[in-house]
PDB file of N, CA and C in Angstrom:
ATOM      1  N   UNK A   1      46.843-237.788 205.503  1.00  0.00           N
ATOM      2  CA  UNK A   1      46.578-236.801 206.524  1.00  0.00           C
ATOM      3  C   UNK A   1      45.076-236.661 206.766  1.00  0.00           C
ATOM      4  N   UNK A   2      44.177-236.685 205.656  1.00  0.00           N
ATOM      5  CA  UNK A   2      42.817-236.568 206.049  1.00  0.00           C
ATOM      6  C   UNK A   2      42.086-237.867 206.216  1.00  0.00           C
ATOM      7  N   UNK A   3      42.827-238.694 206.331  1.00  0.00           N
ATOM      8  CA  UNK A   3      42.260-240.321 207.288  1.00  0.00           C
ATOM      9  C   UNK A   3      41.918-239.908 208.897  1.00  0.00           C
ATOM     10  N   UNK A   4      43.197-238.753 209.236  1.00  0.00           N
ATOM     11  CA  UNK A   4      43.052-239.255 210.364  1.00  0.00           C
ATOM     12  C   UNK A   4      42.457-238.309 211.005  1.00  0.00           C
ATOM     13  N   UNK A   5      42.236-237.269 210.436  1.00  0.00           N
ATOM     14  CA  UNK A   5      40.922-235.819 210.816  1.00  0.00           C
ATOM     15  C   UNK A   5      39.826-236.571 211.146  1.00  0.00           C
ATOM     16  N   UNK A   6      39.150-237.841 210.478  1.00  0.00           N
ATOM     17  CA  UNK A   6      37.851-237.816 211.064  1.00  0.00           C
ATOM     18  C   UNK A   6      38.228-239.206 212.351  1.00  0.00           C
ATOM     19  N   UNK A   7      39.335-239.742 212.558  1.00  0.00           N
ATOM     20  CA  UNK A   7      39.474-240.200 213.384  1.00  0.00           C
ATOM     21  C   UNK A   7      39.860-239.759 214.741  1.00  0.00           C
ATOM     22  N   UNK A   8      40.480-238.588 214.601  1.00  0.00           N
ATOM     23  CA  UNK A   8      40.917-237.795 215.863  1.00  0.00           C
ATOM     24  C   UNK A   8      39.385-237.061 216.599  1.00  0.00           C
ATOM     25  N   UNK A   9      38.721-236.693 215.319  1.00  0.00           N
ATOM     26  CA  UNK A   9      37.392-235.521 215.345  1.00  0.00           C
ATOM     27  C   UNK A   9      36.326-237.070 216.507  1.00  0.00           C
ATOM     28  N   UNK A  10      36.196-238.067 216.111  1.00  0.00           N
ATOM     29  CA  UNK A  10      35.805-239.158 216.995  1.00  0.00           C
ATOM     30  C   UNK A  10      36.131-239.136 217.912  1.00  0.00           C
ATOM     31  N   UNK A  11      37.291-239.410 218.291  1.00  0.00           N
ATOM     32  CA  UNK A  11      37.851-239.638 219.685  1.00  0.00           C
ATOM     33  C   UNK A  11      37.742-238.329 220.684  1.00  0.00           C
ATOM     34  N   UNK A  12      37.952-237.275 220.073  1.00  0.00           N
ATOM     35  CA  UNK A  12      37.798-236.110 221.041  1.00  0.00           C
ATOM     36  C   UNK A  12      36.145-235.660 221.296  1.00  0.00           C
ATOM     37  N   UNK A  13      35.384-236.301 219.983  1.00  0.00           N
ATOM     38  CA  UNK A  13      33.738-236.250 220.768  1.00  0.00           C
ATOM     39  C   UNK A  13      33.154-236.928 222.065  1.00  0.00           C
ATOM     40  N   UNK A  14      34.236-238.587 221.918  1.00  0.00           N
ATOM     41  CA  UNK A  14      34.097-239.505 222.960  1.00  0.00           C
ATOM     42  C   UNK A  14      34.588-238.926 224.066  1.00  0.00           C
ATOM     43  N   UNK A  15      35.563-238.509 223.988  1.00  0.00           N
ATOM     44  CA  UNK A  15      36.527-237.715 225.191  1.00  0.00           C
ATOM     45  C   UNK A  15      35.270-237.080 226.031  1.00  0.00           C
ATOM     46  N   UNK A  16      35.170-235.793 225.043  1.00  0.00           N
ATOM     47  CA  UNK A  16      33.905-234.773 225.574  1.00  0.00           C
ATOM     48  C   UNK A  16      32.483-235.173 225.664  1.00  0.00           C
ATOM     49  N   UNK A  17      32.135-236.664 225.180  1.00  0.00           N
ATOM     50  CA  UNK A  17      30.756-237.107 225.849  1.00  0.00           C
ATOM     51  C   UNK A  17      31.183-237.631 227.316  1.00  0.00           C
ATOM     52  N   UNK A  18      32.331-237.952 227.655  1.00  0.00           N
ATOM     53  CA  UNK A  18      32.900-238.825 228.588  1.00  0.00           C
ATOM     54  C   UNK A  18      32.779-238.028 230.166  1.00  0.00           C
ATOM     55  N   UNK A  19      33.166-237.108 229.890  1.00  0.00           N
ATOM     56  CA  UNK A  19      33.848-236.096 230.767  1.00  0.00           C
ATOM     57  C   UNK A  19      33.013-234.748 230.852  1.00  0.00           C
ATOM     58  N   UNK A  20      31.799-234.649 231.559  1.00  0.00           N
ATOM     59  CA  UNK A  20      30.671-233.624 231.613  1.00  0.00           C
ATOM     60  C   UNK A  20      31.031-232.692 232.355  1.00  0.00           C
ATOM     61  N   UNK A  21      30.774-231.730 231.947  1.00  0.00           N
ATOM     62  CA  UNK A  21      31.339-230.459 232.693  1.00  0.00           C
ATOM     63  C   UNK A  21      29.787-229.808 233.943  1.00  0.00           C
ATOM     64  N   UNK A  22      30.341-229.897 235.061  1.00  0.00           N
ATOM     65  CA  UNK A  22      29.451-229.169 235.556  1.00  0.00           C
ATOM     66  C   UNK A  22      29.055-227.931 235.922  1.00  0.00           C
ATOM     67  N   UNK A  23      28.163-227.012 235.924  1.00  0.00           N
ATOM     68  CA  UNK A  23      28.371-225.703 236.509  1.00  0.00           C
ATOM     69  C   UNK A  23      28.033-225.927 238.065  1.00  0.00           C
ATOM     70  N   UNK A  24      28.083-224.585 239.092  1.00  0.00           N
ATOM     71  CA  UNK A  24      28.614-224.508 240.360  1.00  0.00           C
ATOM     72  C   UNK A  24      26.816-224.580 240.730  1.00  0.00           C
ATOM     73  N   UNK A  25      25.754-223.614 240.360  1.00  0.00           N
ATOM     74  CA  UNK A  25      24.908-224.068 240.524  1.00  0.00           C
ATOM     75  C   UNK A  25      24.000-225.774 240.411  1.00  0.00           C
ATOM     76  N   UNK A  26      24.503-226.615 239.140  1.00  0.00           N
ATOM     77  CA  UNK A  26      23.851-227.502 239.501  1.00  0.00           C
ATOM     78  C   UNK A  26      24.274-228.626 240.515  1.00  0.00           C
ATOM     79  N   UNK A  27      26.110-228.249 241.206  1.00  0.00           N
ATOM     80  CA  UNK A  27      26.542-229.180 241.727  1.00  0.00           C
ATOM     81  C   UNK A  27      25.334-228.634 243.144  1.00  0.00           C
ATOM     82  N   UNK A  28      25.201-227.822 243.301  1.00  0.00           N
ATOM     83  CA  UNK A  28      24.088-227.320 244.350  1.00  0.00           C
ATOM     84  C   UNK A  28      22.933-228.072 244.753  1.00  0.00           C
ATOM     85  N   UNK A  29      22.512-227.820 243.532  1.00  0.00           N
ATOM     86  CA  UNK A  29      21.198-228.695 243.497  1.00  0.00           C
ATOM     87  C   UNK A  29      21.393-229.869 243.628  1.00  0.00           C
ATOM     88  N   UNK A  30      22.135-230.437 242.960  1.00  0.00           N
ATOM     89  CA  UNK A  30      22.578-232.367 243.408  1.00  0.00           C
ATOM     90  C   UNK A  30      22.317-232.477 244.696  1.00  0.00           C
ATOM     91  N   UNK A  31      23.690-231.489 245.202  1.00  0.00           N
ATOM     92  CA  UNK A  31      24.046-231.593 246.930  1.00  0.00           C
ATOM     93  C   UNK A  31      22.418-232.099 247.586  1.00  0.00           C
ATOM     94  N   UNK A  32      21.509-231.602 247.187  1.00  0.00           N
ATOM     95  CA  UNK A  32      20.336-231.609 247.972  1.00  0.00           C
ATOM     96  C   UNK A  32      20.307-230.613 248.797  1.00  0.00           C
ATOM     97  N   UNK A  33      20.658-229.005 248.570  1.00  0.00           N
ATOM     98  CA  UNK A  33      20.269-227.524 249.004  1.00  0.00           C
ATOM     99  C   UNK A  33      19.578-227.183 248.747  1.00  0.00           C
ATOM    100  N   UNK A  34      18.575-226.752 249.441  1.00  0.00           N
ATOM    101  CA  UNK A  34      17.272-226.063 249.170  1.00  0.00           C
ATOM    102  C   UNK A  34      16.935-224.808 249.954  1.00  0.00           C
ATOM    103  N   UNK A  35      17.034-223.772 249.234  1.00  0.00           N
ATOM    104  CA  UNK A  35      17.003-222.269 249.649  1.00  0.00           C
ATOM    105  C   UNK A  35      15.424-222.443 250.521  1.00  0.00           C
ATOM    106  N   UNK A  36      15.385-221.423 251.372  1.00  0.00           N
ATOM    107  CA  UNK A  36      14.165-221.033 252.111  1.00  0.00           C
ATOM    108  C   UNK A  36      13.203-220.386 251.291  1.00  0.00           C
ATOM    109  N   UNK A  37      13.724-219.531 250.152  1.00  0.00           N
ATOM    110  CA  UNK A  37      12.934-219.209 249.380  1.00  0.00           C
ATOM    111  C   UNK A  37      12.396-220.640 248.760  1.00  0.00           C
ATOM    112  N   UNK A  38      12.999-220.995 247.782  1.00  0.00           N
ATOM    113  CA  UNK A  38      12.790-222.142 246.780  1.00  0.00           C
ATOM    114  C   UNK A  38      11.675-223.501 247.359  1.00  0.00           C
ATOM    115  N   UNK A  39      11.955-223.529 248.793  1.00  0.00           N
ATOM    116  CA  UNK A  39      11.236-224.245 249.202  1.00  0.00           C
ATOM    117  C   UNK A  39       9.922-223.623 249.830  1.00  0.00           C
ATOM    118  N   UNK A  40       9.522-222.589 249.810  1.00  0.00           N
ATOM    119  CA  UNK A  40       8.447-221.717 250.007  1.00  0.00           C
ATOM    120  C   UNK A  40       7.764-222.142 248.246  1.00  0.00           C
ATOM    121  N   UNK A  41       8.420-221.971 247.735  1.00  0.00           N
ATOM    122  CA  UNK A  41       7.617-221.886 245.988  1.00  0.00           C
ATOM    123  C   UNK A  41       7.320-223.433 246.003  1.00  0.00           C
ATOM    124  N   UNK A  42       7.690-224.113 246.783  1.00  0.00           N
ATOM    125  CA  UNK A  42       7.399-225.711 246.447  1.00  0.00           C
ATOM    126  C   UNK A  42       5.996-226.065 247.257  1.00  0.00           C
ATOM    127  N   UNK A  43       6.295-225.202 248.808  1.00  0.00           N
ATOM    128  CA  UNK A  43       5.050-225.580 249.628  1.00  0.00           C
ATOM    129  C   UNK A  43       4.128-224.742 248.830  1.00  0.00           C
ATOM    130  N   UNK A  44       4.252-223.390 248.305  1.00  0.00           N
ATOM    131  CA  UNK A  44       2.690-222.637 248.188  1.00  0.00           C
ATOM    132  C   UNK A  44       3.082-221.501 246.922  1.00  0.00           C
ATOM    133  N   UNK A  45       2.827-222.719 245.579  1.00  0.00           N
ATOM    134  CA  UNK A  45       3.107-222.275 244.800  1.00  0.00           C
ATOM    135  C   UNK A  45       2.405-221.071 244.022  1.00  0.00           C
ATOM    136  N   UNK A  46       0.816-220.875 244.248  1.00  0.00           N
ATOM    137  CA  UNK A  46      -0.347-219.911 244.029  1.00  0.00           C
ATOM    138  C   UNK A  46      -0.436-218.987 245.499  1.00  0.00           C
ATOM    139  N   UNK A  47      -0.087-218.860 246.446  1.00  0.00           N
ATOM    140  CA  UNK A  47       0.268-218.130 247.571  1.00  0.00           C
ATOM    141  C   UNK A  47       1.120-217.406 248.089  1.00  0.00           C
ATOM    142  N   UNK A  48       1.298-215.737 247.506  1.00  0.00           N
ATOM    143  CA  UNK A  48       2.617-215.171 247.613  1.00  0.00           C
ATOM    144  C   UNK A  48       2.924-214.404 249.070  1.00  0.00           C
ATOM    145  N   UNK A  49       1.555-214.252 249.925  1.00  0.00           N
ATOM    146  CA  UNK A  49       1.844-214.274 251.213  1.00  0.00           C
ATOM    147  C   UNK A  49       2.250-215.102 251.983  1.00  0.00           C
ATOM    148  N   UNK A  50       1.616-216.690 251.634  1.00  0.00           N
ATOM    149  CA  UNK A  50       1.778-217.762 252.774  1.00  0.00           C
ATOM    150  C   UNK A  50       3.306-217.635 252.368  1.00  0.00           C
ATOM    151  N   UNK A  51       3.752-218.199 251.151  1.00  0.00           N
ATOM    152  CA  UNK A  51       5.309-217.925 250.717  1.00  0.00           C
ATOM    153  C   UNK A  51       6.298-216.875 251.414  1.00  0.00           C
ATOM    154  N   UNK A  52       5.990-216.004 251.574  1.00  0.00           N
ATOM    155  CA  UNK A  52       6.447-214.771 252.360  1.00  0.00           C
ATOM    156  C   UNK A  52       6.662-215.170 253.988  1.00  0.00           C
ATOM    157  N   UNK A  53       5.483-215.538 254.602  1.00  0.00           N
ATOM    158  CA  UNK A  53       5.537-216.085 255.660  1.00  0.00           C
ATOM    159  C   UNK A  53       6.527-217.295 256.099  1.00  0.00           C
ATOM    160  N   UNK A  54       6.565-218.422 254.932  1.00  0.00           N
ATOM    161  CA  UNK A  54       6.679-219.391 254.979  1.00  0.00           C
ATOM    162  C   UNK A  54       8.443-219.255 255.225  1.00  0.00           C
ATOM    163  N   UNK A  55       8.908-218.209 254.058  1.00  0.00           N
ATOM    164  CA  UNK A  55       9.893-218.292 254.369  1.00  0.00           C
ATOM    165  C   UNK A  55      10.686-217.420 255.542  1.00  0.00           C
ATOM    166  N   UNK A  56      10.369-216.416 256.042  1.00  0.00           N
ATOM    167  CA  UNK A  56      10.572-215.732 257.337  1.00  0.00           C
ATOM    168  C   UNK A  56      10.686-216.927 258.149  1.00  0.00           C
ATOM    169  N   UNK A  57       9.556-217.704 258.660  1.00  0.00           N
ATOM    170  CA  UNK A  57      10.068-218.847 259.343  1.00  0.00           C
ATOM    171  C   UNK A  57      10.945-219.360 259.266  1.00  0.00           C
ATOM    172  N   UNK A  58      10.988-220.337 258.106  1.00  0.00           N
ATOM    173  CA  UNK A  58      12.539-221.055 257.521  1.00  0.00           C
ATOM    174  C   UNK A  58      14.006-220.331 257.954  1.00  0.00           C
ATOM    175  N   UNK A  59      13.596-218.652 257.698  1.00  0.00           N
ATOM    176  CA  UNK A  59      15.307-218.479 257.707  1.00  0.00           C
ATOM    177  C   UNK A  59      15.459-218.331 259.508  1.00  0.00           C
ATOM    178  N   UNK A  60      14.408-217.908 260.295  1.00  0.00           N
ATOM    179  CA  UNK A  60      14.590-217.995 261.718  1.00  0.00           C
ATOM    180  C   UNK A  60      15.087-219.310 262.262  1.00  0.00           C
ATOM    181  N   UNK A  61      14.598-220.143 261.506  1.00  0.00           N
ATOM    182  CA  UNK A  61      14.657-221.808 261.996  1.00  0.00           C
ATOM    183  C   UNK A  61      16.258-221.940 261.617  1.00  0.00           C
ATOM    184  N   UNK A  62      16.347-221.573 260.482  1.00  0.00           N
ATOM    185  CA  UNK A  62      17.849-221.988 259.942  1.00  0.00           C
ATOM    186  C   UNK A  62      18.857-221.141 260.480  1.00  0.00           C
ATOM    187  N   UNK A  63      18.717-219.736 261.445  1.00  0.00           N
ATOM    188  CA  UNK A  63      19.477-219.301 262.071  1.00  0.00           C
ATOM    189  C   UNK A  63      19.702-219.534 263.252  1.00  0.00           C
ATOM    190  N   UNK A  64      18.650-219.890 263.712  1.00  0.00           N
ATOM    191  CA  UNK A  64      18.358-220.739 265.149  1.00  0.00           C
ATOM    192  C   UNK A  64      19.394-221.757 264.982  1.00  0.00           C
ATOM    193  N   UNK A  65      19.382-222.742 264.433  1.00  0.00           N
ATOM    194  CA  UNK A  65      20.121-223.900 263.922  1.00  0.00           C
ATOM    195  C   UNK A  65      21.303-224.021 263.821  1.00  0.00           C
ATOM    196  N   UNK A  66      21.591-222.903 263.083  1.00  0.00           N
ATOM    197  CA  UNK A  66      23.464-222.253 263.009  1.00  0.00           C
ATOM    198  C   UNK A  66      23.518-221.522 264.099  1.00  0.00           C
ATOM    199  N   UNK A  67      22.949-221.093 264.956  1.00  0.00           N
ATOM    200  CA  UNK A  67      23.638-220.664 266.241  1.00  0.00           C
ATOM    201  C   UNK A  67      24.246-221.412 267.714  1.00  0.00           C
ATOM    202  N   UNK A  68      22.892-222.480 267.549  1.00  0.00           N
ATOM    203  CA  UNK A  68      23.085-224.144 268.243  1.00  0.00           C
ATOM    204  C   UNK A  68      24.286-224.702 267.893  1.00  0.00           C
ATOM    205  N   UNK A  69      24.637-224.794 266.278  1.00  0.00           N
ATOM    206  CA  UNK A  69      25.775-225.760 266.258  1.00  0.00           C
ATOM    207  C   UNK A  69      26.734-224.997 266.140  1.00  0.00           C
ATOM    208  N   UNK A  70      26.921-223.448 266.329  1.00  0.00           N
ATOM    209  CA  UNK A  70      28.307-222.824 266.813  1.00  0.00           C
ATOM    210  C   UNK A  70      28.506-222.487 268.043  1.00  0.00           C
ATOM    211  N   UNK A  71      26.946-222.693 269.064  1.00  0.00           N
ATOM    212  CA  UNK A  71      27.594-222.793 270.479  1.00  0.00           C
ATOM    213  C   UNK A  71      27.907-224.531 270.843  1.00  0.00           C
ATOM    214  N   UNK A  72      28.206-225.347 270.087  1.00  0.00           N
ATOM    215  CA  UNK A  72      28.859-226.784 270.615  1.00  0.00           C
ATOM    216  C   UNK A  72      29.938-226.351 270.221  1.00  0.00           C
TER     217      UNK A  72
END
């Protein structure tokens, strides 16, 4: 019986190196989504006004955008 404890204890590590579990945020990030914020911290990372600015734009642009492709 204890032959096969460390043989089962193997196979179910392989199993679970095999088979990666993802969380919902990093399937996000894969996707290639990038928040208006997040991409404000990328353009002006020492700049918490331009950032501020930066992103007010972004979300106008990105509503602009979704309003275009729900009037087609």
């Amino acid at each position: 019986m204890f032959k096969h404890v460390p043989i089962t204890a193997a196979i179910t590590g392989l199993i679970a190196v095999a088979l990666p579990v993802e969380a919902p945020a990093a399937r996000v990030a894969t996707a290639g989504q990038l928040t208006c914020k997040d991409a404000a911290k990328l353009q002006f990372p020492a700049e918490r006004k331009m950032r501020k600015a930066f992103k007010k734009e972004c979300k106008q642009a990105y509503k602009a955008s979704r309003a275009t492709a729900a009037a087609h």
